[in-house]
PDB file of N, CA and C in Angstrom:
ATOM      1  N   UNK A   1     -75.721 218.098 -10.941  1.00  0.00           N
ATOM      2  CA  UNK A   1     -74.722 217.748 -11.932  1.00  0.00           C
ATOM      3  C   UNK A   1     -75.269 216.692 -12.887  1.00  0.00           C
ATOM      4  N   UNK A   2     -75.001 216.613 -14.097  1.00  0.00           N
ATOM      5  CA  UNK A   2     -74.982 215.513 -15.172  1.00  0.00           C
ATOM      6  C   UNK A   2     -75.025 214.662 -14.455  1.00  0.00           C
ATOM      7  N   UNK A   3     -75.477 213.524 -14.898  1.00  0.00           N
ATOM      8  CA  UNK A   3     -75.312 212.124 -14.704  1.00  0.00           C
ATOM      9  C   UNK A   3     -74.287 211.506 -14.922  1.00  0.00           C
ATOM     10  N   UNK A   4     -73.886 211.776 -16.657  1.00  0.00           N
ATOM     11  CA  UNK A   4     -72.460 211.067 -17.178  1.00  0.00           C
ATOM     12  C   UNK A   4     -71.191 211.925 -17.035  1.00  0.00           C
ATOM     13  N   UNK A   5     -71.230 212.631 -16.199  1.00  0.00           N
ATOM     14  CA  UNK A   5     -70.083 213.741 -15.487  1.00  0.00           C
ATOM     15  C   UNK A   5     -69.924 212.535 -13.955  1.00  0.00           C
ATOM     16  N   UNK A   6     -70.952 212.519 -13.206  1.00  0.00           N
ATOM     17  CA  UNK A   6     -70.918 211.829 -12.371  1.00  0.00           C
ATOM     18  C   UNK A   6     -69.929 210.563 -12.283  1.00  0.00           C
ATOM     19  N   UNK A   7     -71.053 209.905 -13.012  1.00  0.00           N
ATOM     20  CA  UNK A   7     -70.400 208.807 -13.381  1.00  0.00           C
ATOM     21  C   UNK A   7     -68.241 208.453 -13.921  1.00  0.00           C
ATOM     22  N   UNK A   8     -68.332 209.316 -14.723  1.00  0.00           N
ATOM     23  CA  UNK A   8     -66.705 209.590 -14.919  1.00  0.00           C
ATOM     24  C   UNK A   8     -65.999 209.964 -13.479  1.00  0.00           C
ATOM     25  N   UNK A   9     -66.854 210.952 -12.725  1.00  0.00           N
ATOM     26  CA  UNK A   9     -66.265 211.592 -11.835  1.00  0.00           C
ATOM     27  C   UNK A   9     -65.219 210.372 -10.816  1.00  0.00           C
ATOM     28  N   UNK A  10     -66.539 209.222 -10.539  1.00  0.00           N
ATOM     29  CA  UNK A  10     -66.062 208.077  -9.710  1.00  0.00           C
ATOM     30  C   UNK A  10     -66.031 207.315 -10.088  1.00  0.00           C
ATOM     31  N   UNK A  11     -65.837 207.445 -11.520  1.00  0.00           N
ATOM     32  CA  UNK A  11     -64.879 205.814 -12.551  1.00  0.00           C
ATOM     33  C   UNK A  11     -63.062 206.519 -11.714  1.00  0.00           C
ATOM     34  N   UNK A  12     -63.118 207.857 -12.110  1.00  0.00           N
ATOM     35  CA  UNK A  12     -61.232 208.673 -11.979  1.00  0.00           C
ATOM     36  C   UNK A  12     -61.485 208.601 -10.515  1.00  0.00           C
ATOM     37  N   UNK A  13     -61.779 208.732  -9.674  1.00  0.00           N
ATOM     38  CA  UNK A  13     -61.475 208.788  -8.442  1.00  0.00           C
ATOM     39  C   UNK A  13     -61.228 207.127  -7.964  1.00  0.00           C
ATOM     40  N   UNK A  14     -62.343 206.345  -8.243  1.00  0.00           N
ATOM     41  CA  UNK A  14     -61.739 204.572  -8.024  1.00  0.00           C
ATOM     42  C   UNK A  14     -60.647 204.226  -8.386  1.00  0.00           C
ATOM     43  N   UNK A  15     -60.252 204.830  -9.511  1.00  0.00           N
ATOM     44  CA  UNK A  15     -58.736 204.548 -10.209  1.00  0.00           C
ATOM     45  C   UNK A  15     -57.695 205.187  -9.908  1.00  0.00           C
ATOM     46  N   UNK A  16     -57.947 205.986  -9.483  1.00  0.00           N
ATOM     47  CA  UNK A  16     -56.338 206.872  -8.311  1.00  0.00           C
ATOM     48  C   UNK A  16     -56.448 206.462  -7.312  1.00  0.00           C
ATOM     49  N   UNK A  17     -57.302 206.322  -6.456  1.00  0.00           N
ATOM     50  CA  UNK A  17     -57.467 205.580  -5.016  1.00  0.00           C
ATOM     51  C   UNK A  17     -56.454 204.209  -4.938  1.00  0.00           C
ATOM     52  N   UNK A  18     -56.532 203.314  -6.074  1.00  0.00           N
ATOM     53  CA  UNK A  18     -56.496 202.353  -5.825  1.00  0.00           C
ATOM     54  C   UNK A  18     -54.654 202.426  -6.796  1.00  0.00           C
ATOM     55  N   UNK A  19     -54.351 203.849  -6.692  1.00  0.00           N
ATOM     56  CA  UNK A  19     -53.070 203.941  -7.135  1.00  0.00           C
ATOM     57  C   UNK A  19     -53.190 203.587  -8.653  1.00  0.00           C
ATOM     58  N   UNK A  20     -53.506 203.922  -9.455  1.00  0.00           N
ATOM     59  CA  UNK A  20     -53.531 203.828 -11.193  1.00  0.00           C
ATOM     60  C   UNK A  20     -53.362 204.954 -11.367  1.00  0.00           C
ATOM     61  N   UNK A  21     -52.235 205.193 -12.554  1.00  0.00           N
ATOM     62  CA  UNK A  21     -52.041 206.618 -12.736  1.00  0.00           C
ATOM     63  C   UNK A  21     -53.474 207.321 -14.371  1.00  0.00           C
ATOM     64  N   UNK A  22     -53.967 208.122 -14.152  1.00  0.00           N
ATOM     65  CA  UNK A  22     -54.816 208.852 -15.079  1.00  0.00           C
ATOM     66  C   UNK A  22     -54.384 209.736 -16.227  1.00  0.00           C
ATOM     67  N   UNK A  23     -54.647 209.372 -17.214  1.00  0.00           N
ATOM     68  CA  UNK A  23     -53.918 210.454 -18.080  1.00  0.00           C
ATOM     69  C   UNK A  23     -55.579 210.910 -19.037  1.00  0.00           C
ATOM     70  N   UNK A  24     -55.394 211.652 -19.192  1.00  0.00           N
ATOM     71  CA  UNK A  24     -56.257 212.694 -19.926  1.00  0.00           C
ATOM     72  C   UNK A  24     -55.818 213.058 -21.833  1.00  0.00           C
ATOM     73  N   UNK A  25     -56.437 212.422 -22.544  1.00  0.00           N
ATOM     74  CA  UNK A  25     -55.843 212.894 -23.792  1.00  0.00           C
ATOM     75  C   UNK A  25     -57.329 213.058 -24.700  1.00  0.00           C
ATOM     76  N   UNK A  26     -56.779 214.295 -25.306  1.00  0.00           N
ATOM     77  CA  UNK A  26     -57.995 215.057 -26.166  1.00  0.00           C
ATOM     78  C   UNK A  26     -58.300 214.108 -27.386  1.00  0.00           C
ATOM     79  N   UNK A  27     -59.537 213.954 -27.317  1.00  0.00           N
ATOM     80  CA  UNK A  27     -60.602 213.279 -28.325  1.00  0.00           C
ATOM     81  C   UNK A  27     -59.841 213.585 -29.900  1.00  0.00           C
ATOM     82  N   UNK A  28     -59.570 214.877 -29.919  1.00  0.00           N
ATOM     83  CA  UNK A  28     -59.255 215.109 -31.653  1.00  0.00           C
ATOM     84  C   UNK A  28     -57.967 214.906 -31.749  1.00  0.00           C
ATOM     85  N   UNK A  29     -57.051 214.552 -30.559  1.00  0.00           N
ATOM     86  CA  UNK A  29     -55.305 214.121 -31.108  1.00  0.00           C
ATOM     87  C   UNK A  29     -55.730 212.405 -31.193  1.00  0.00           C
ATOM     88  N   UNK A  30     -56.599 211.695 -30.721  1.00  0.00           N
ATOM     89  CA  UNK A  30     -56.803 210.595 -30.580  1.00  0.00           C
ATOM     90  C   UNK A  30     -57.015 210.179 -32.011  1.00  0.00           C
ATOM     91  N   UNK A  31     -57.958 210.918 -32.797  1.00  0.00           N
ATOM     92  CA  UNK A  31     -58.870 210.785 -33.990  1.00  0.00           C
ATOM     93  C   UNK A  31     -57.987 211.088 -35.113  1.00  0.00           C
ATOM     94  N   UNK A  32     -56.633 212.302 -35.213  1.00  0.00           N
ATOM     95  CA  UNK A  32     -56.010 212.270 -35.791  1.00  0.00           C
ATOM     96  C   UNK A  32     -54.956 211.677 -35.898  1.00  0.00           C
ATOM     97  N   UNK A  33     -54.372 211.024 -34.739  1.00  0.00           N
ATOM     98  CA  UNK A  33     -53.498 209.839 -34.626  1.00  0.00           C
ATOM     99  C   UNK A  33     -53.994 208.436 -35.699  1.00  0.00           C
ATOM    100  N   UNK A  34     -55.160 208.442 -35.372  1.00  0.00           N
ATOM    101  CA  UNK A  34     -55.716 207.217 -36.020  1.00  0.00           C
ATOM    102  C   UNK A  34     -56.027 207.796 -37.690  1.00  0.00           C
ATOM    103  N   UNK A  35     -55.874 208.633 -38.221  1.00  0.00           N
ATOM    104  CA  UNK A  35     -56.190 208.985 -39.347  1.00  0.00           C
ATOM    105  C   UNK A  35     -54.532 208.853 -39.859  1.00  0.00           C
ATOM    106  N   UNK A  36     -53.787 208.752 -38.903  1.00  0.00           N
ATOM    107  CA  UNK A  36     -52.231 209.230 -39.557  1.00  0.00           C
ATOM    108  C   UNK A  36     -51.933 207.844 -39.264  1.00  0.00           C
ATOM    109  N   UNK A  37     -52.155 206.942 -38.748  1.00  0.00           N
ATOM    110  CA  UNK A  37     -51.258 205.432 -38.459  1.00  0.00           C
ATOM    111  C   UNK A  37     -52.253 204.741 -39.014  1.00  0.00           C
ATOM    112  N   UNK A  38     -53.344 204.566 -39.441  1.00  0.00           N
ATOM    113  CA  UNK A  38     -53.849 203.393 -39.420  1.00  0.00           C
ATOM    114  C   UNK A  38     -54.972 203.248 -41.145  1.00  0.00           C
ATOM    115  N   UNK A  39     -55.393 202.203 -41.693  1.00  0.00           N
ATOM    116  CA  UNK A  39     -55.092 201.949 -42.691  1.00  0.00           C
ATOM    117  C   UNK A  39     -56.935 202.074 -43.023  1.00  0.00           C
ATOM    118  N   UNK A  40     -57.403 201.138 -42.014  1.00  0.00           N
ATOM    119  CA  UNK A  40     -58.965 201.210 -42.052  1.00  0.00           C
ATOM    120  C   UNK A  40     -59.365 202.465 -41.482  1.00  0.00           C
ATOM    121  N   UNK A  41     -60.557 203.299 -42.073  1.00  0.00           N
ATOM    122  CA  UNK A  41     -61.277 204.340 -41.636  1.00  0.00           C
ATOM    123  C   UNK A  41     -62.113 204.008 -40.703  1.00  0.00           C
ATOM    124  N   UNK A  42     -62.342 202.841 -40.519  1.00  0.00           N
ATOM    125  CA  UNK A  42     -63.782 202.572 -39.476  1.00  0.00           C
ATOM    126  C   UNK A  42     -63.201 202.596 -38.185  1.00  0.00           C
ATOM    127  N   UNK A  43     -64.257 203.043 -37.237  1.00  0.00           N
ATOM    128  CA  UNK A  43     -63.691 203.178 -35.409  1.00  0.00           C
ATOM    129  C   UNK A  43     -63.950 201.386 -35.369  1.00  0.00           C
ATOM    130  N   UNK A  44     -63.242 201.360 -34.077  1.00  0.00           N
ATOM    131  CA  UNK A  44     -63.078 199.982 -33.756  1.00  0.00           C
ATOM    132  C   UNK A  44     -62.992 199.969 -32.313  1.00  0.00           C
ATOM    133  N   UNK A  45     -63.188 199.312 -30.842  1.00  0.00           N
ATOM    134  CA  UNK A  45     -62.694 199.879 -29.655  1.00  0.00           C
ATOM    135  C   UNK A  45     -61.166 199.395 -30.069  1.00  0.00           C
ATOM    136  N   UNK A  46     -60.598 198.198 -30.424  1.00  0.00           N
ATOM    137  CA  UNK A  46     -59.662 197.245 -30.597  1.00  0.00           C
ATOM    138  C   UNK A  46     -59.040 198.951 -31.264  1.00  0.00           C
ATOM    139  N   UNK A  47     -59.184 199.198 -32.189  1.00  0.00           N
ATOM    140  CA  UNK A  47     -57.873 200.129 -33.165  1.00  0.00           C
ATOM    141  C   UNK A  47     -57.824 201.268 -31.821  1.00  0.00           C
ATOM    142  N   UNK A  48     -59.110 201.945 -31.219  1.00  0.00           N
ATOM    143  CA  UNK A  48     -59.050 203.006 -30.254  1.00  0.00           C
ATOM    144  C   UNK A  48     -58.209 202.531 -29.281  1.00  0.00           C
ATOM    145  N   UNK A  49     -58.106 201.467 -28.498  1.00  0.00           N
ATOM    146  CA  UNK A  49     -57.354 201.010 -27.594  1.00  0.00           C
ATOM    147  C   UNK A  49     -55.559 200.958 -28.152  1.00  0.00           C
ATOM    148  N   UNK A  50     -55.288 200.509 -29.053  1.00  0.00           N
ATOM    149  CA  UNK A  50     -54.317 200.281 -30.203  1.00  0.00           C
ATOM    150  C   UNK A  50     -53.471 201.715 -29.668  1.00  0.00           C
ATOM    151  N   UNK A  51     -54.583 203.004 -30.058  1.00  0.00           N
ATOM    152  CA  UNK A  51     -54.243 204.310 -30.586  1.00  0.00           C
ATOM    153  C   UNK A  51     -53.790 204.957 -29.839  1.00  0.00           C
ATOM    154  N   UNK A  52     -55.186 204.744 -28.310  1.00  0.00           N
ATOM    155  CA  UNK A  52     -54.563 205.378 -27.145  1.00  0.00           C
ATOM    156  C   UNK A  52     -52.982 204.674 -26.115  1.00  0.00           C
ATOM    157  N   UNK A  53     -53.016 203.393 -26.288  1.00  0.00           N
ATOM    158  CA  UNK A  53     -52.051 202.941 -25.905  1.00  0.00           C
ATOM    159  C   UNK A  53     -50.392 203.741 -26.782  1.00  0.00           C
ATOM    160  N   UNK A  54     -50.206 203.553 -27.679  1.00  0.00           N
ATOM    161  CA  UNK A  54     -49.454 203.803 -28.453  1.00  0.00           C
ATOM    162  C   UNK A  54     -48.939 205.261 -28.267  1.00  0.00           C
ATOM    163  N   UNK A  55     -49.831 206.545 -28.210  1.00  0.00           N
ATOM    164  CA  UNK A  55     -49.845 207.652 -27.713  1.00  0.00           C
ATOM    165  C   UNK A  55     -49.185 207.570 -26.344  1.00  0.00           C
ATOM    166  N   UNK A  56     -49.534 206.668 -25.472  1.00  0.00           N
ATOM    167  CA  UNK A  56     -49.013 206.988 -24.168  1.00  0.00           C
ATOM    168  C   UNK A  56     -47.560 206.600 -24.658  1.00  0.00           C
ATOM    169  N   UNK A  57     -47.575 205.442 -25.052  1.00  0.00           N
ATOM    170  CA  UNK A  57     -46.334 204.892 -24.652  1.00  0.00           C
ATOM    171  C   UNK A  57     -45.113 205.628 -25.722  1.00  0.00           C
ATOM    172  N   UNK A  58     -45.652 206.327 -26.829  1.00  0.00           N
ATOM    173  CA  UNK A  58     -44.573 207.566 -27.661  1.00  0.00           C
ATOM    174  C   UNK A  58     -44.266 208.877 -27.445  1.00  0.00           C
ATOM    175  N   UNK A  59     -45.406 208.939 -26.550  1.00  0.00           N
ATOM    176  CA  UNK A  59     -45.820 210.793 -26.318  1.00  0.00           C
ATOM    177  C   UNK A  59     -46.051 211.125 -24.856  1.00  0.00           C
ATOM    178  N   UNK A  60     -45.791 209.991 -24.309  1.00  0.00           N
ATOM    179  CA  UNK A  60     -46.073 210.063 -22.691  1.00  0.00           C
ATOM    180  C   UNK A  60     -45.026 211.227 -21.838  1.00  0.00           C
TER     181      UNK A  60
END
C-alpha cells in the first residue's frame, strides 16, 4: 500500500478509537465553498479551517 494512504489510514483509526467523530468532505465542495464565501482568492490553512468548520456546522 501507499505510504500516504497508510498514514491517513491510522491518523482515522486513532481518532475513532479515542471516540472523535470523522466526517469525510470532498475536496471540490470545500474549494467551492471558499470561492462562494470568501473574499481573498489565496488558500490559507486559517480560511481552510474557517471553511471546513462552517460546512460542518451548516451542512452537517
Amino acid at each position: 500500500m501507499h505510504g500516504a494512504f497508510l498514514t491517513r489510514a491510522y491518523l482515522l483509526s486513532g481518532l475513532r478509537v479515542t471516540g472523535r467523530k470523522v466526517y469525510t468532505i470532498n475536496p471540490l465542495a470545500v474549494a467551492r465553498y471558499r470561492e462562494r464565501h470568501s473574499v481573498v482568492r489565496a488558500k490559507s490553512d486559517h480560511l481552510d479551517t474557517m471553511a471546513l468548520a462552517n460546512i460542518l456546522r451548516v451542512d452537517a
